[in-house]
C-alpha atoms as a PDB file:
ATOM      1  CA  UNK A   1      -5.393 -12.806  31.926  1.00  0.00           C
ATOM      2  CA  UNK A   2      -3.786 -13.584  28.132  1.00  0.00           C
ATOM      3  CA  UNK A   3      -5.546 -13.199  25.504  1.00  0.00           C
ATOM      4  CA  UNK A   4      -5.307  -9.094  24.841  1.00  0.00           C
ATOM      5  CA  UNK A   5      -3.151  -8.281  22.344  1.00  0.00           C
ATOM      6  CA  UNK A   6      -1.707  -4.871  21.052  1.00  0.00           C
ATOM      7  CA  UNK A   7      -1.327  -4.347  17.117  1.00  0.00           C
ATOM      8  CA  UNK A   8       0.353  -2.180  14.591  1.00  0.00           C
ATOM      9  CA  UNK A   9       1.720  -1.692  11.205  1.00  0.00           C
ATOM     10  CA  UNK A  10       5.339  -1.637  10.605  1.00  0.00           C
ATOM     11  CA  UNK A  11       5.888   0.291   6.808  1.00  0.00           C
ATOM     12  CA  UNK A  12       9.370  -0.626   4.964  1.00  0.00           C
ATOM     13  CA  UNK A  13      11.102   1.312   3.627  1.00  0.00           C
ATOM     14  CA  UNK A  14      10.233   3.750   0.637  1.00  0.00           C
ATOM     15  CA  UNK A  15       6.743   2.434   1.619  1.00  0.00           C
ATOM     16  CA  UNK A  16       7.462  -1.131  -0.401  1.00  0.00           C
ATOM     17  CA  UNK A  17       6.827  -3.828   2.153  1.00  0.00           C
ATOM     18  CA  UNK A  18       4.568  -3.570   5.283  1.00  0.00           C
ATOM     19  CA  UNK A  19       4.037  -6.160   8.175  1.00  0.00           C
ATOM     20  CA  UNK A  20       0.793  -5.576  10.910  1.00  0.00           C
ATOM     21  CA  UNK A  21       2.322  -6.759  14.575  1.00  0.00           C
ATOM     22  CA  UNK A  22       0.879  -8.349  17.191  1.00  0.00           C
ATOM     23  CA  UNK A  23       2.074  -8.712  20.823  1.00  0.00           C
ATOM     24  CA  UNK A  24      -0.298 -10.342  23.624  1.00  0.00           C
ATOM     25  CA  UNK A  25       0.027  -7.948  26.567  1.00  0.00           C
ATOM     26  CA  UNK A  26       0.476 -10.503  29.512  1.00  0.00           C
ATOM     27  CA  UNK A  27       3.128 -12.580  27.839  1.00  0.00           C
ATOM     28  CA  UNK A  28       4.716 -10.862  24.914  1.00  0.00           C
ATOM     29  CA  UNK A  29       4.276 -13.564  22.847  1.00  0.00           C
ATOM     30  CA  UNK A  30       4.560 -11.652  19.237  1.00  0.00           C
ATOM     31  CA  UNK A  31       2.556 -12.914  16.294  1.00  0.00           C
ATOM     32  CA  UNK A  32       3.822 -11.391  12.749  1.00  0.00           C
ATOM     33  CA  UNK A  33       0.648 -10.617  10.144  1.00  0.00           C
ATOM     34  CA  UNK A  34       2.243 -10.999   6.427  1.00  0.00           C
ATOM     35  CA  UNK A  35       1.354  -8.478   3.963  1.00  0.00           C
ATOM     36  CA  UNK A  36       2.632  -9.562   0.925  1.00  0.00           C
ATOM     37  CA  UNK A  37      -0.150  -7.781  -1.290  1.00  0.00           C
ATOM     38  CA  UNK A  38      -0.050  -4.240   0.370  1.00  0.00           C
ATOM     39  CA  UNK A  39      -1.205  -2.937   3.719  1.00  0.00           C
ATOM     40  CA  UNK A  40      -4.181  -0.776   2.503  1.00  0.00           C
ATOM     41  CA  UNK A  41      -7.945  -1.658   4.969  1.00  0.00           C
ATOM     42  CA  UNK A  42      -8.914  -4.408   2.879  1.00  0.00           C
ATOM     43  CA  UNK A  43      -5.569  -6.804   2.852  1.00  0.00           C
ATOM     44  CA  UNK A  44      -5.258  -5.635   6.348  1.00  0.00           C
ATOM     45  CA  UNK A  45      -8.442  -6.715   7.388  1.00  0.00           C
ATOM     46  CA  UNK A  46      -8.016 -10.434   5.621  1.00  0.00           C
ATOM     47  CA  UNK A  47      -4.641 -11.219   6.506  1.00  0.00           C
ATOM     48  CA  UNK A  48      -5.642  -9.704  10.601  1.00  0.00           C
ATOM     49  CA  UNK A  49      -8.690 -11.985  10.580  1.00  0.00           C
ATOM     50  CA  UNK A  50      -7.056 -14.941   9.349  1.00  0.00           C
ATOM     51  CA  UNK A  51      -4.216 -14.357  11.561  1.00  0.00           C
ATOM     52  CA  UNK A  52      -6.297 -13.801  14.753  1.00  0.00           C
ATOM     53  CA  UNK A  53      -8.405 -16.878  13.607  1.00  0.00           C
ATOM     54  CA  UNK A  54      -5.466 -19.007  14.234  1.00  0.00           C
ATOM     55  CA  UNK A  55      -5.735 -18.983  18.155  1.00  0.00           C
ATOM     56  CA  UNK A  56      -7.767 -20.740  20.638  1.00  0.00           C
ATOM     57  CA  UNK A  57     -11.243 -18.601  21.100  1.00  0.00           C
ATOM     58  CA  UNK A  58      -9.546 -18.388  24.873  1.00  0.00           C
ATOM     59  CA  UNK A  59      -7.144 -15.981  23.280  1.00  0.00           C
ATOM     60  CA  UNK A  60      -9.273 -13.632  21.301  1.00  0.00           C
ATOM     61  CA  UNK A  61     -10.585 -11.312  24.324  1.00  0.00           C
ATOM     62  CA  UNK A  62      -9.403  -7.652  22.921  1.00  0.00           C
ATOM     63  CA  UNK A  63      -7.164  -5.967  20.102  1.00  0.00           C
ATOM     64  CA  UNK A  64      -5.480  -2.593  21.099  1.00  0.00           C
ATOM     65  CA  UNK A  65      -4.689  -0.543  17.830  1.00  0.00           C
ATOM     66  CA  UNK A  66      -3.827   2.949  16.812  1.00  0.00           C
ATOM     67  CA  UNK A  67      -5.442   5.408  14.622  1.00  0.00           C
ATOM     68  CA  UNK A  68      -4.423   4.025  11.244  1.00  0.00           C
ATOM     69  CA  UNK A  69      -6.435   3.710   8.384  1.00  0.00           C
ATOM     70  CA  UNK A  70      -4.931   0.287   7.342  1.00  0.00           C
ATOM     71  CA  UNK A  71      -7.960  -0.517  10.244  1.00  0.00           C
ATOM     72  CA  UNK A  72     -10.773   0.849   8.857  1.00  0.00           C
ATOM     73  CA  UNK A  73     -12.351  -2.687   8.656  1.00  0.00           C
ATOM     74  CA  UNK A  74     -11.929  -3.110  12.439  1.00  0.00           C
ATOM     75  CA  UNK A  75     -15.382  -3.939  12.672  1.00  0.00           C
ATOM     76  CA  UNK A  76     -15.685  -6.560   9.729  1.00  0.00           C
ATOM     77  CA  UNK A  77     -12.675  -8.162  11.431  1.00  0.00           C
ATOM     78  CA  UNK A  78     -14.597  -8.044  14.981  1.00  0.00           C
ATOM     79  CA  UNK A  79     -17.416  -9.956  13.380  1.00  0.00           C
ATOM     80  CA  UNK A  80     -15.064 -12.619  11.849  1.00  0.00           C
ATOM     81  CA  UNK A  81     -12.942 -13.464  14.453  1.00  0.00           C
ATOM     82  CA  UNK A  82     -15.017 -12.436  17.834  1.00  0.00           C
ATOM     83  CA  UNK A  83     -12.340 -10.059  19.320  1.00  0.00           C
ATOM     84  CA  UNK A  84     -13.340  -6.642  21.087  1.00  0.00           C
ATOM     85  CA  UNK A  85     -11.578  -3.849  19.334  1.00  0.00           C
ATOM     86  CA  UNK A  86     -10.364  -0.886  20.618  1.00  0.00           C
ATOM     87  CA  UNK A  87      -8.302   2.265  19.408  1.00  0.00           C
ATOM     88  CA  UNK A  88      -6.179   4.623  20.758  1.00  0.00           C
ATOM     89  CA  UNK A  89      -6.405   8.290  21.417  1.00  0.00           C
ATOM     90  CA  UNK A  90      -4.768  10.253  18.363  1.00  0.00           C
ATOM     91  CA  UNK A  91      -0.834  10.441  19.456  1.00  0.00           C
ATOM     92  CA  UNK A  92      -0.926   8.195  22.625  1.00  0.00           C
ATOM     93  CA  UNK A  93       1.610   5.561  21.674  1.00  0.00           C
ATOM     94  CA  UNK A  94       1.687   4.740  25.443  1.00  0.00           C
ATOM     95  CA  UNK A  95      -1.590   3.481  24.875  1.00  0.00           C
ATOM     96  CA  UNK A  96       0.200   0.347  23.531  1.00  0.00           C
ATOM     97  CA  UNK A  97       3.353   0.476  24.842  1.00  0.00           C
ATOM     98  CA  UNK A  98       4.333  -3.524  24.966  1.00  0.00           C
ATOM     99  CA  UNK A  99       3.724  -2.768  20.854  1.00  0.00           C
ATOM    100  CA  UNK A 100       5.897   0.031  20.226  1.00  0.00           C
ATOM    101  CA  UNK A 101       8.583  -1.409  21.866  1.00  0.00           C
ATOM    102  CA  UNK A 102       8.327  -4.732  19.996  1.00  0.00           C
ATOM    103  CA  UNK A 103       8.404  -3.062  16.997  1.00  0.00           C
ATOM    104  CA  UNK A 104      11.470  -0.692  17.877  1.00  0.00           C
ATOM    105  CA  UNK A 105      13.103  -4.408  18.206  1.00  0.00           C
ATOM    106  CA  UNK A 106      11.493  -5.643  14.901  1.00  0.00           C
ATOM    107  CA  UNK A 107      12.019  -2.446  12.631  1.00  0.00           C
ATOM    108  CA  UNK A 108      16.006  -2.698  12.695  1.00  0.00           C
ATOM    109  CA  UNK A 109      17.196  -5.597  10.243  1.00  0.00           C
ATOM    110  CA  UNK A 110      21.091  -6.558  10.892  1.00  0.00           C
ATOM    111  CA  UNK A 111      20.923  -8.829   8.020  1.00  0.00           C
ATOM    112  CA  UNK A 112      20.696  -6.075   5.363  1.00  0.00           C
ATOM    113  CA  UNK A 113      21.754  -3.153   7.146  1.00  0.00           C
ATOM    114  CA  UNK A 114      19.063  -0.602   7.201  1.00  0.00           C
ATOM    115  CA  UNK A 115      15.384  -0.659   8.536  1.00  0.00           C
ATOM    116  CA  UNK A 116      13.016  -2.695   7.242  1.00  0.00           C
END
């Protein structure tokens, strides 16, 4: 059934540009959160919400994330947007495995050369 997604943040690098992921587990369709202001919890949590916001309420059943603290407003985002949360056990990747390969894809840039 769509509408479960898995999420993470991809840091550039030197730590200078960050962008949050999210890939819907039944389709892979990938959705890309900007971060133009930072990644820390609180531009995390506006630019997830408003991100998640953008699809049908059909889509917003559950959000798979990791351990990071760029999430520590996981619950103020529940409340805005109506999807389930859940995290991962400490150093289970597997946990979101459809994620961490999407973002193996997404963290090498051929334009410029180097990772993002």
């Amino acid at each position: 059934m769509p509408g479960h997604w898995e999420g993470d943040l991809i840091i550039g690098k030197g730590n200078l540009s960050a962008i949050g992921t999210l890939v819907e587990r039944t389709t892979n369709y990938t959705m890309l959160v900007h971060l133009p202001d930072g990644y820390k919890a609180e531009q995390m949590r506006d630019a997830l919400a408003a991100k998640i916001k953008t699809l049908p309420k059909a889509l917003r059943h559950s959000l798979t994330w990791d351990q990071g603290i760029e999430m520590q407003d996981g619950k103020t985002v529940k409340i805005d947007t109506g999807i389930e949360i859940y995290f991962c056990d400490p150093h289970s990747p597997w946990q979101r495995g459809i994620n961490e390969n999407t973002n193996g894809l997404l963290e090498w840039s051929p334009e410029v050369g180097h990772p993002i």
